[in-house]
N, C-alpha and C. Protein backbone atom coordinates (compact mmCIF):
# COMPACT_ATOMS: atom_id res chain seq x y z
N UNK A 1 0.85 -1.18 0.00
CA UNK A 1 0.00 0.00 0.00
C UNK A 1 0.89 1.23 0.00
N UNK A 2 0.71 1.93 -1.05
CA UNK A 2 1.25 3.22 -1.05
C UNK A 2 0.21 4.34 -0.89
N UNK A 3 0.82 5.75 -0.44
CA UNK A 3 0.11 6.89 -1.01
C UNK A 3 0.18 7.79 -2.01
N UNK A 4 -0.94 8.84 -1.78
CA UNK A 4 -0.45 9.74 -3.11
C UNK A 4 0.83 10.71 -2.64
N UNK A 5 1.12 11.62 -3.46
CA UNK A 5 1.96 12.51 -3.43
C UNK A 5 1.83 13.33 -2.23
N UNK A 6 2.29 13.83 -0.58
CA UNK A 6 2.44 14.43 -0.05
C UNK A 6 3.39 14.99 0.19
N UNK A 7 3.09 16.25 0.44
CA UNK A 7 4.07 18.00 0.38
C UNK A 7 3.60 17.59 1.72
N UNK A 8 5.48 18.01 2.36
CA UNK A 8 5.48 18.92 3.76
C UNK A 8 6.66 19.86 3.38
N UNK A 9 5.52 20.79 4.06
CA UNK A 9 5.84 22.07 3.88
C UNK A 9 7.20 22.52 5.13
N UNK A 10 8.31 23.53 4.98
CA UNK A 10 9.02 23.68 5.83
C UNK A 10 8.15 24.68 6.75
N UNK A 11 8.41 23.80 8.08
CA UNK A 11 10.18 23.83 8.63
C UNK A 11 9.67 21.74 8.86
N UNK A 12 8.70 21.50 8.59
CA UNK A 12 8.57 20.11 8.17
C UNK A 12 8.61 19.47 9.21
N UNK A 13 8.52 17.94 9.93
CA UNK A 13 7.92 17.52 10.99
C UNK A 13 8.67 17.81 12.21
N UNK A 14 8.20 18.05 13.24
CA UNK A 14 9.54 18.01 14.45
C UNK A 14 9.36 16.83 15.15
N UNK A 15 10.73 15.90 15.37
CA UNK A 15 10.66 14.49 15.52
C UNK A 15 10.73 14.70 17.00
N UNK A 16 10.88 15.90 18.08
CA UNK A 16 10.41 15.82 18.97
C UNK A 16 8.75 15.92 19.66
N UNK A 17 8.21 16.53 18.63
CA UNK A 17 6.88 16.97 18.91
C UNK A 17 5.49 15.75 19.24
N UNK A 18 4.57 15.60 20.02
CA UNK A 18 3.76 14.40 19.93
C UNK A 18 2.80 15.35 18.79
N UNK A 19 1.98 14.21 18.29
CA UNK A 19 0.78 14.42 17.03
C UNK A 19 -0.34 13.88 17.26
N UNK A 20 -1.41 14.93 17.49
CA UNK A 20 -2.43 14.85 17.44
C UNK A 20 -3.47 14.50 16.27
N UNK A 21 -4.09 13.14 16.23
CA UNK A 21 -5.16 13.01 15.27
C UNK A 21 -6.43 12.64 16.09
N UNK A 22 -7.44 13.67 15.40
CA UNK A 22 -8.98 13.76 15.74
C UNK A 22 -9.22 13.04 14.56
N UNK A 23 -10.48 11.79 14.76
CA UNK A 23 -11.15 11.46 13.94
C UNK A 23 -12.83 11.38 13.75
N UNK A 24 -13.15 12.24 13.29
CA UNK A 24 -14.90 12.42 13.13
C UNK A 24 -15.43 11.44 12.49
N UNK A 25 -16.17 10.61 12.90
CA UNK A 25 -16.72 9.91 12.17
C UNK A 25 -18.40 9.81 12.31
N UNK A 26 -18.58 9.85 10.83
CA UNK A 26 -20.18 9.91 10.63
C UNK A 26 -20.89 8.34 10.47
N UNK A 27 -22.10 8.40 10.40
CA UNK A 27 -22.61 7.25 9.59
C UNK A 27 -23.63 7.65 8.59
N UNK A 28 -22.79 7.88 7.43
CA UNK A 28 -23.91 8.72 5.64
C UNK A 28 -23.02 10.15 6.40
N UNK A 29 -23.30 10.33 4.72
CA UNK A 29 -22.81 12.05 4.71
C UNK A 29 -23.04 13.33 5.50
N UNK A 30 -24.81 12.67 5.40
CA UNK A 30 -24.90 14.06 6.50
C UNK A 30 -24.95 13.39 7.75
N UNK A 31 -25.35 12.18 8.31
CA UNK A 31 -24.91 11.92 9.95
C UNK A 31 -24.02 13.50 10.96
N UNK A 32 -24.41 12.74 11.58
CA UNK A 32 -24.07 13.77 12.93
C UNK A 32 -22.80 13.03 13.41
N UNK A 33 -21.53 13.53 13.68
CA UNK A 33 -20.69 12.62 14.43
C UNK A 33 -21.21 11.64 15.57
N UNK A 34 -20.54 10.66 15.57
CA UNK A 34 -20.86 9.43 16.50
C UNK A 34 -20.11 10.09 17.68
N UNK A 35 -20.83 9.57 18.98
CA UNK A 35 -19.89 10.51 20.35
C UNK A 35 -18.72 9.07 20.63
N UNK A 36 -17.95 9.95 21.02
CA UNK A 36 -16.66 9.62 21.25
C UNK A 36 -16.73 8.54 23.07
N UNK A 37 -16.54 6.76 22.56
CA UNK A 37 -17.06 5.89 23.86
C UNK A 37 -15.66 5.21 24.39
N UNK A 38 -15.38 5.37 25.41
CA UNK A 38 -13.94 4.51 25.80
C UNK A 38 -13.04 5.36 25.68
N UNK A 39 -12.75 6.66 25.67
CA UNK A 39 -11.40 7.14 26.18
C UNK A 39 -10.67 6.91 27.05
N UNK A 40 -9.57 6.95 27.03
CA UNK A 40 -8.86 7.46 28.46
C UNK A 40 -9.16 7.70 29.24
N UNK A 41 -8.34 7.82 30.41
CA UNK A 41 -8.78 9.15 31.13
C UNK A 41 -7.79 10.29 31.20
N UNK A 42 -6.86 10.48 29.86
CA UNK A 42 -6.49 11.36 29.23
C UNK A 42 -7.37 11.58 28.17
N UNK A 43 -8.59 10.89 27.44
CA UNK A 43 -9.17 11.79 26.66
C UNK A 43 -8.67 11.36 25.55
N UNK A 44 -7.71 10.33 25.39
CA UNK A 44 -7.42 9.30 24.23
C UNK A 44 -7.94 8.27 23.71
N UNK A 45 -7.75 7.95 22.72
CA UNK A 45 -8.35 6.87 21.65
C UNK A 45 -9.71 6.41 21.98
N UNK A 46 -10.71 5.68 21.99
CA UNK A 46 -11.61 5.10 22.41
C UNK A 46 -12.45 4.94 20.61
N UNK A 47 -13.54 5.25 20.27
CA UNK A 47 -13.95 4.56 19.55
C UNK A 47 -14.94 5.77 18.91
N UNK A 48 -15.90 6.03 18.13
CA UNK A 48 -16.31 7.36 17.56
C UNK A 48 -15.62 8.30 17.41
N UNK A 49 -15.91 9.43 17.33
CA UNK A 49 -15.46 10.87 17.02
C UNK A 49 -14.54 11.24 18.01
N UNK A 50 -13.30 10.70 17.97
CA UNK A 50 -12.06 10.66 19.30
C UNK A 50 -11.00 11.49 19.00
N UNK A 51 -10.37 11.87 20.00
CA UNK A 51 -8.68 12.20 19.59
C UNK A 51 -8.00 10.87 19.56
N UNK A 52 -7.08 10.51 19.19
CA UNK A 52 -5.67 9.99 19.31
C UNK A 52 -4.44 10.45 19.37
N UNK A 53 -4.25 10.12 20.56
CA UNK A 53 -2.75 10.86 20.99
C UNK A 53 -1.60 10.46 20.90
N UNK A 54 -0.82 11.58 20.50
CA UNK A 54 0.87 10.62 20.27
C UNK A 54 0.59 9.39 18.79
N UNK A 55 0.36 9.81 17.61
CA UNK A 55 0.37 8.63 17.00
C UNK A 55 1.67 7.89 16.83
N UNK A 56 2.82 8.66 16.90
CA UNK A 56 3.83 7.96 16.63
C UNK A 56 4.05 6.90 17.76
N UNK A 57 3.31 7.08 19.25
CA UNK A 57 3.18 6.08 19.88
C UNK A 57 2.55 4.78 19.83
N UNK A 58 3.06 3.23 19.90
CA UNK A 58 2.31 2.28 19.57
C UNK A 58 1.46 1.72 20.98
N UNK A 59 0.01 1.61 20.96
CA UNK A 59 -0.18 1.82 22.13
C UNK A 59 -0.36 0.00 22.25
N UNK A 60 -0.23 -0.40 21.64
CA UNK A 60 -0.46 -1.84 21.70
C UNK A 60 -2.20 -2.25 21.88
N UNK A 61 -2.99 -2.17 21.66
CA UNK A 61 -4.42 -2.31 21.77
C UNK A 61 -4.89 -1.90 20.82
N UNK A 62 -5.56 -2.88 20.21
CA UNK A 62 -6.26 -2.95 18.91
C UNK A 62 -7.45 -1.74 18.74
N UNK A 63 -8.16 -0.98 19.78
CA UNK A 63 -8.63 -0.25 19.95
C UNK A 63 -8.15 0.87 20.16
N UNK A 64 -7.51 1.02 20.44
CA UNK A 64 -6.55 2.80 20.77
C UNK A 64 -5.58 2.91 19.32
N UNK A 65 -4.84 1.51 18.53
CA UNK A 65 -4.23 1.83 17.47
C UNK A 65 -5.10 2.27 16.29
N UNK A 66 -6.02 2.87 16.46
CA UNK A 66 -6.59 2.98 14.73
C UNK A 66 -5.87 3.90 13.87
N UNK A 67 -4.94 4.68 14.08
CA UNK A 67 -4.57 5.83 12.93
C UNK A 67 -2.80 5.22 13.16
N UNK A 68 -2.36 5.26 11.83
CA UNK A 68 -1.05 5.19 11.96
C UNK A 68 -0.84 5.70 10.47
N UNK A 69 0.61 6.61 10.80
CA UNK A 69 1.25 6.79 9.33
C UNK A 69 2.24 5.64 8.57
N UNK A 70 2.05 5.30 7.25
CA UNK A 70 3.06 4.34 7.07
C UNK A 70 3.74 5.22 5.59
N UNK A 71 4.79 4.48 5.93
CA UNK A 71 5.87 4.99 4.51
C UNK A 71 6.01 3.88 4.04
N UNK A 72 5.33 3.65 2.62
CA UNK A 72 6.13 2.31 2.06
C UNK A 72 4.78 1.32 2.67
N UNK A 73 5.27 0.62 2.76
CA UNK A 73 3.97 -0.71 3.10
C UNK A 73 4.32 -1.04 4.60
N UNK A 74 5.31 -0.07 5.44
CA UNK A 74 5.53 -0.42 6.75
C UNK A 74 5.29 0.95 7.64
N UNK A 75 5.00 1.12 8.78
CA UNK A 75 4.63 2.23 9.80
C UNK A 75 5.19 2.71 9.29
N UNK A 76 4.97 4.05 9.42
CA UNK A 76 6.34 5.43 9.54
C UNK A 76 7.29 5.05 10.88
N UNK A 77 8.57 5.39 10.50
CA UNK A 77 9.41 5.62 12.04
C UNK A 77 9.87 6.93 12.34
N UNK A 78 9.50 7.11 13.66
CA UNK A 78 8.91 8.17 14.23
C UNK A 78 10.29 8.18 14.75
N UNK A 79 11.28 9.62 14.46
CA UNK A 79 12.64 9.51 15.02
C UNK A 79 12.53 10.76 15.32
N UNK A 80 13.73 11.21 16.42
CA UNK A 80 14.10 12.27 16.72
C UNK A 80 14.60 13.59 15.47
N UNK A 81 14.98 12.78 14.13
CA UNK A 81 15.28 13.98 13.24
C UNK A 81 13.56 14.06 12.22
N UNK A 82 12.33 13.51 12.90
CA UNK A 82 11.16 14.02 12.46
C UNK A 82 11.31 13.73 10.55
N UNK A 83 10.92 14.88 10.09
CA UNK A 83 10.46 14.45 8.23
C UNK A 83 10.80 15.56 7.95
N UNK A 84 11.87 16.01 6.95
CA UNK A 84 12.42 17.37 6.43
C UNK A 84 11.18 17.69 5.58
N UNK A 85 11.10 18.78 5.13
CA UNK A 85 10.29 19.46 4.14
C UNK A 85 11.06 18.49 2.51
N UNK A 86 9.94 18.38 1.88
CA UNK A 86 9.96 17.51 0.58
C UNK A 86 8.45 17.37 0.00
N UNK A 87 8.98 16.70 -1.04
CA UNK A 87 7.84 15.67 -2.02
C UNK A 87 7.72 14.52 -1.56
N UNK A 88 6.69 14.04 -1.21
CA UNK A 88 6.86 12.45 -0.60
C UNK A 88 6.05 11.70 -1.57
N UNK A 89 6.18 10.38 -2.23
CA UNK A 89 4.90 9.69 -3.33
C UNK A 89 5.05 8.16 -2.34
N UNK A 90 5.38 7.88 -1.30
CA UNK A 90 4.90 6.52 0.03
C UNK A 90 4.60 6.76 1.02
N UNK A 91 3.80 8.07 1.00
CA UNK A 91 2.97 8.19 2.35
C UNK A 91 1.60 7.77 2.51
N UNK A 92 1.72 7.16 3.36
CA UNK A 92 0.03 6.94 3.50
C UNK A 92 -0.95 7.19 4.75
N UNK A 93 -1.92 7.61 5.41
CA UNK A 93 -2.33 7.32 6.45
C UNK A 93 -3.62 6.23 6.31
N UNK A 94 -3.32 5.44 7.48
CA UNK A 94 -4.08 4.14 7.55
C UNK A 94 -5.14 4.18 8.89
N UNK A 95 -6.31 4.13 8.68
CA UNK A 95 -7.21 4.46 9.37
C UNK A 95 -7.74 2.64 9.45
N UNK A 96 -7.45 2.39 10.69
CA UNK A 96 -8.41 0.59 11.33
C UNK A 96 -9.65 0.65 11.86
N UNK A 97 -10.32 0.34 11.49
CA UNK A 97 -11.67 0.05 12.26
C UNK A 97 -11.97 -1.10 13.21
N UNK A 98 -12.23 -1.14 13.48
CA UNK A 98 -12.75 -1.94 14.94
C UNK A 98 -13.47 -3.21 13.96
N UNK A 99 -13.44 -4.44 14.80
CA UNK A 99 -14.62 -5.44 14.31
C UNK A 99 -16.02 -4.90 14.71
N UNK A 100 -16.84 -6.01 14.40
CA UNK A 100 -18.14 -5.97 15.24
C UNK A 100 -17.79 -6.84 16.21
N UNK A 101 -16.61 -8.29 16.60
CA UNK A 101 -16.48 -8.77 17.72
C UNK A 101 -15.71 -8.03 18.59
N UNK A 102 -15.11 -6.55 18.44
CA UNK A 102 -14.10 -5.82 19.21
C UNK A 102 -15.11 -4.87 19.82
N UNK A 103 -16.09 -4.56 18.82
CA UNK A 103 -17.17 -3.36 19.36
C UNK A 103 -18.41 -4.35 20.27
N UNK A 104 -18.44 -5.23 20.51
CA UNK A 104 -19.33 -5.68 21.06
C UNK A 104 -20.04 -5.66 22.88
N UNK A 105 -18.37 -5.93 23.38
CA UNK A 105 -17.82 -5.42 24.53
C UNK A 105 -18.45 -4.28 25.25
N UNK A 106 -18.26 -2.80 23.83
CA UNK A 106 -18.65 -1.69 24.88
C UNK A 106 -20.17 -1.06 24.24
N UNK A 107 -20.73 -2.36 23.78
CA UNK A 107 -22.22 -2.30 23.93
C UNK A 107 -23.31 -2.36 25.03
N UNK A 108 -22.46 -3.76 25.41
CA UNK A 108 -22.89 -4.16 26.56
C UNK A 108 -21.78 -5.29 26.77
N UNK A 109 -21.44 -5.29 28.19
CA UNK A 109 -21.20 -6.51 28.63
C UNK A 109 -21.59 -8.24 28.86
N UNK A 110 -22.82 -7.96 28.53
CA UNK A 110 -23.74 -9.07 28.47
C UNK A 110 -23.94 -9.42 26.76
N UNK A 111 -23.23 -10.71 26.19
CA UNK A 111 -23.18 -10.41 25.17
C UNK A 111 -24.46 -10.70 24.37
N UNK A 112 -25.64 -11.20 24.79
CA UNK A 112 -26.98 -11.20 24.12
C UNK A 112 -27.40 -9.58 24.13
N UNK A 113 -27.76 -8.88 25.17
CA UNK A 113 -27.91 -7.78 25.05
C UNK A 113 -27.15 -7.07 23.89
N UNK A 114 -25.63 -7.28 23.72
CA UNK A 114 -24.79 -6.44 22.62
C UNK A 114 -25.53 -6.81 21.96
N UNK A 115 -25.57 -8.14 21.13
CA UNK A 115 -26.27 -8.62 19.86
C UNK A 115 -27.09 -7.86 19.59
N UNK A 116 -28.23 -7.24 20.37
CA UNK A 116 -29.46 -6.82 20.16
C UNK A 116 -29.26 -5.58 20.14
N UNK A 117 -28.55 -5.10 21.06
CA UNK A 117 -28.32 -3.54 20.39
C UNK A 117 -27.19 -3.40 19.13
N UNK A 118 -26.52 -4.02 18.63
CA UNK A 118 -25.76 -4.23 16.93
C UNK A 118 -27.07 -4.24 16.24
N UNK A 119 -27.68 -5.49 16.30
CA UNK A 119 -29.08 -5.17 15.41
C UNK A 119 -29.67 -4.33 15.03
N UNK A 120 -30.02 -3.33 16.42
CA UNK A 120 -30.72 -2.30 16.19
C UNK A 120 -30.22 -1.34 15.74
N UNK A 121 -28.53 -1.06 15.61
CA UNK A 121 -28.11 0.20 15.14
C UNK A 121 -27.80 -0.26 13.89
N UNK A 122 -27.58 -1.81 13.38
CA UNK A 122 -27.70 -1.87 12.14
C UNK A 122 -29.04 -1.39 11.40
N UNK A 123 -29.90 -2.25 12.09
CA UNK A 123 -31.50 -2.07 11.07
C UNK A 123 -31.55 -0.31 10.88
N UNK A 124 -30.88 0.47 12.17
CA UNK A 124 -31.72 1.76 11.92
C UNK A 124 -30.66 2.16 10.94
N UNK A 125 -29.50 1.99 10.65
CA UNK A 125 -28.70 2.78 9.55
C UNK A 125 -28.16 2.35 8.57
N UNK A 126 -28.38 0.59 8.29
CA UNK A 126 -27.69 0.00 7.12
C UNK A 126 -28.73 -0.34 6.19
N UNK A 127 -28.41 0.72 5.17
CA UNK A 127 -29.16 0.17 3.87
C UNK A 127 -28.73 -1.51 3.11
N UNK A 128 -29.39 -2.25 2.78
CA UNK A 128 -29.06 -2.92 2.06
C UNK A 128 -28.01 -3.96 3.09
N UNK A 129 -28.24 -4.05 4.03
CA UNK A 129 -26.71 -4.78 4.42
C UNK A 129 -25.36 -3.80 4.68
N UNK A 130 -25.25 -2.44 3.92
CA UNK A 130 -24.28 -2.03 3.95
C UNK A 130 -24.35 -0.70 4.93
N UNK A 131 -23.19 -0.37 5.58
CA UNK A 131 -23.40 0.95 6.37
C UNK A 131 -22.54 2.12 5.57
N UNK A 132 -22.80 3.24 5.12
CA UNK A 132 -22.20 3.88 4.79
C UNK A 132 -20.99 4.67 5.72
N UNK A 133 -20.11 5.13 5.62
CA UNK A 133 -19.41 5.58 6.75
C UNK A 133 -18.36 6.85 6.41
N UNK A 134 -18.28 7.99 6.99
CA UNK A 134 -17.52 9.18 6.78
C UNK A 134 -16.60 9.40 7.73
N UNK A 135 -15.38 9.58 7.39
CA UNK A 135 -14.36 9.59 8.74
C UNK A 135 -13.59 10.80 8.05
N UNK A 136 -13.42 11.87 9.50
CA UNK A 136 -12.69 12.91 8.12
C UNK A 136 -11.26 12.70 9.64
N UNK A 137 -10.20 12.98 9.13
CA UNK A 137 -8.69 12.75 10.33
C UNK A 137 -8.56 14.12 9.63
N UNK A 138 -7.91 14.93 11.08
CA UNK A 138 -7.43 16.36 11.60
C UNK A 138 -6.02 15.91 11.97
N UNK A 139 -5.01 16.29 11.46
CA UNK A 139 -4.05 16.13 12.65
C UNK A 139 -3.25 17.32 12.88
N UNK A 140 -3.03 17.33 14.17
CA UNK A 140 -2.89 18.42 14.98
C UNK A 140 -0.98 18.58 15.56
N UNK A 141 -0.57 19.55 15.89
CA UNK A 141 0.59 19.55 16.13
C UNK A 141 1.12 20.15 17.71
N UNK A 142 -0.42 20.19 18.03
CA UNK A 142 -0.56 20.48 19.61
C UNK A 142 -1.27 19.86 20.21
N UNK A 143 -1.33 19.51 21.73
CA UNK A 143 -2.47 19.08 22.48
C UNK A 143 -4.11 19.03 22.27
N UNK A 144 -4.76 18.80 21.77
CA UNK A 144 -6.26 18.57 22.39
C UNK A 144 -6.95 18.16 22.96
N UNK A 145 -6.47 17.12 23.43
CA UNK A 145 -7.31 16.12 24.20
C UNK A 145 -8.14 16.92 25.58
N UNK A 146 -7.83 17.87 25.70
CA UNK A 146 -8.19 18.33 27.03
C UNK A 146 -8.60 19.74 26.99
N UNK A 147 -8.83 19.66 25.50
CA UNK A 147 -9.66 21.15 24.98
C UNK A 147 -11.27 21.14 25.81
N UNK A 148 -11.96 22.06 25.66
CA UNK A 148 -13.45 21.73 26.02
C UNK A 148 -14.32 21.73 25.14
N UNK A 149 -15.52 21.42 24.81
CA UNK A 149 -16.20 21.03 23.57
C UNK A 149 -16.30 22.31 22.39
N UNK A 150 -16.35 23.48 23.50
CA UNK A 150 -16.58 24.81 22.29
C UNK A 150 -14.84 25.35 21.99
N UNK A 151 -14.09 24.48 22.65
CA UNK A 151 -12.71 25.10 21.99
C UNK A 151 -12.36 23.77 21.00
N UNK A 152 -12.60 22.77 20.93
CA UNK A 152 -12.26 21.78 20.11
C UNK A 152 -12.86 21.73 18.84
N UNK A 153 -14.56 22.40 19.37
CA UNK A 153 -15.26 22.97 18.00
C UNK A 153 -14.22 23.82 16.93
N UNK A 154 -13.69 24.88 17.80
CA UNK A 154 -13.54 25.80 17.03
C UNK A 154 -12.12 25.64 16.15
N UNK A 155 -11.21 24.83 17.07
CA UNK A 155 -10.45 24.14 16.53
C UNK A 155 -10.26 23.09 14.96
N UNK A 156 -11.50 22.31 15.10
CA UNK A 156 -12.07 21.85 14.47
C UNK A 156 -12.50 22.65 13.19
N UNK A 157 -13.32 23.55 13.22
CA UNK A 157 -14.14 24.06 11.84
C UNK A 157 -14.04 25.66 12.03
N UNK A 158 -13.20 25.94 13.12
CA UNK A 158 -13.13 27.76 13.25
C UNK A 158 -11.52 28.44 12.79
N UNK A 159 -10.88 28.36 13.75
CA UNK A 159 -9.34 28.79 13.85
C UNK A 159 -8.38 27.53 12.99
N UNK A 160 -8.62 26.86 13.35
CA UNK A 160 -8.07 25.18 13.12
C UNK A 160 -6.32 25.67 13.35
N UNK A 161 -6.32 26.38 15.12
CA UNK A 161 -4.94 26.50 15.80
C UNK A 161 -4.45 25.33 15.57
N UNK A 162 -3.01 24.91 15.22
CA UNK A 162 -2.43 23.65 15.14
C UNK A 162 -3.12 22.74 14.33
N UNK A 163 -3.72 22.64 13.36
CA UNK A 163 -4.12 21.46 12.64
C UNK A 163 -2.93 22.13 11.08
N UNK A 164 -2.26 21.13 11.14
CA UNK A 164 -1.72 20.76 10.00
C UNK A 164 -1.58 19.85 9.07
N UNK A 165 -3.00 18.89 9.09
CA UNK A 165 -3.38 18.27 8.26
C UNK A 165 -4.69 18.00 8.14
N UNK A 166 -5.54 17.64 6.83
CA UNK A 166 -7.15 17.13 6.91
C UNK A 166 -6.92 16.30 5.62
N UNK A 167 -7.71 14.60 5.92
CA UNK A 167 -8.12 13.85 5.18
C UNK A 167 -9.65 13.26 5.03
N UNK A 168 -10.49 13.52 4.24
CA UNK A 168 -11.32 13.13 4.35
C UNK A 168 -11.92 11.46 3.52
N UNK A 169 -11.90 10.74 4.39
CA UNK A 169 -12.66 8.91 3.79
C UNK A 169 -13.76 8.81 3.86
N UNK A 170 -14.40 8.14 2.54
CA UNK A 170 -15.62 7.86 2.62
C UNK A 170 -15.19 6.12 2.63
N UNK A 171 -15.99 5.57 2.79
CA UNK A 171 -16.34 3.92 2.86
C UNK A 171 -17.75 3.88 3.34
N UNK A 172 -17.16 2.24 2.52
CA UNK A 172 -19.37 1.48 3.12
C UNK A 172 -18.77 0.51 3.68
N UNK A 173 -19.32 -0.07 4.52
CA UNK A 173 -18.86 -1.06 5.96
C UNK A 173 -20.55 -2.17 4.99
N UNK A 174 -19.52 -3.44 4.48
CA UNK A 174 -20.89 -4.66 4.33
C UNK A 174 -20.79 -5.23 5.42
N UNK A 175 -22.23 -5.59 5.88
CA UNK A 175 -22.52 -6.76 6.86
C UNK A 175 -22.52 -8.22 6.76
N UNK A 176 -22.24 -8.34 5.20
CA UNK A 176 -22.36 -9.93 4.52
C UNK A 176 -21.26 -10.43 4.41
């Protein structure tokens, strides 16, 4: 898996700095972000419309790893001399989704109950078997996690202080 062509711009990454990625995720275009379930209690990774903190950190949990940069068909390595300003054509960012046996858990603990609430958020939003799905990744070059909802807003779709990147994915999630 490669990517397309990415420009970083100087003074280009600082390999001391941690990196912030917010990921919004909808279900259909116009959906409303999904709220953000299982953070931290720093306010990291968990599952909907989350931050992820430190990506260059591997957090080991299949649930907190969903965003990683890779160069080439392997992670990025995240070093102290960071990414000079260039043309890059093997960048990629790789966005994981969760199973339905990983998401089941923080449905409910009782796993008949999960079943039945999967059902129901399938029947109410999957056409056809399929779920449509919008994930747009922010990444940030400062802290957020501990913004408050009307400064993360604004962060988000106002000032966008420290965001030095936006990707937006569409996908359809089949159930078959």
């Amino acid at each position: 898996m490669s990517g397309g062509v990415v420009d970083v711009y100087p003074p280009g990454l600082d390999g001391d700095k941690q990196y912030y990625v917010h990921l919004e995720t909808r279900i259909g275009i116009h959906g409303k972000p999904e709220r953000c379930v299982n953070a931290d209690e720093d306010g990291c990774g968990g599952i909907g419309s989350c931050i992820h903190c430190d990506i260059c950190k591997s957090y080991g949990s299949t649930l907190k790893n969903f965003v990683q940069i890779y160069k080439g068909d392997s992670p990025a390595q995240c070093t102290r001399e960071g990414m000079p300003p260039g043309t890059y054509d093997d960048l990629s960012l790789r966005i994981c989704l969760p199973t339905k046996q990983d998401l089941l858990p923080f449905l409910d603990q009782n796993s008949s109950r999960a079943e039945q609430l999967w059902d129901i958020f399938v029947s109410s939003r999957a056409r056809s078997g399929e779920i449509p799905l919008v994930i747009a990744a922010r990444i940030f070059d400062r802290p957020i996690n501990h913004l408050s909802k009307r400064e993360l807003n604004d962060a988000l779709h106002g000032s966008k202080e420290g965001m030095i990147g936006c990707h937006w994915i569409y996908a359809t999630i089949s159930q078959n």
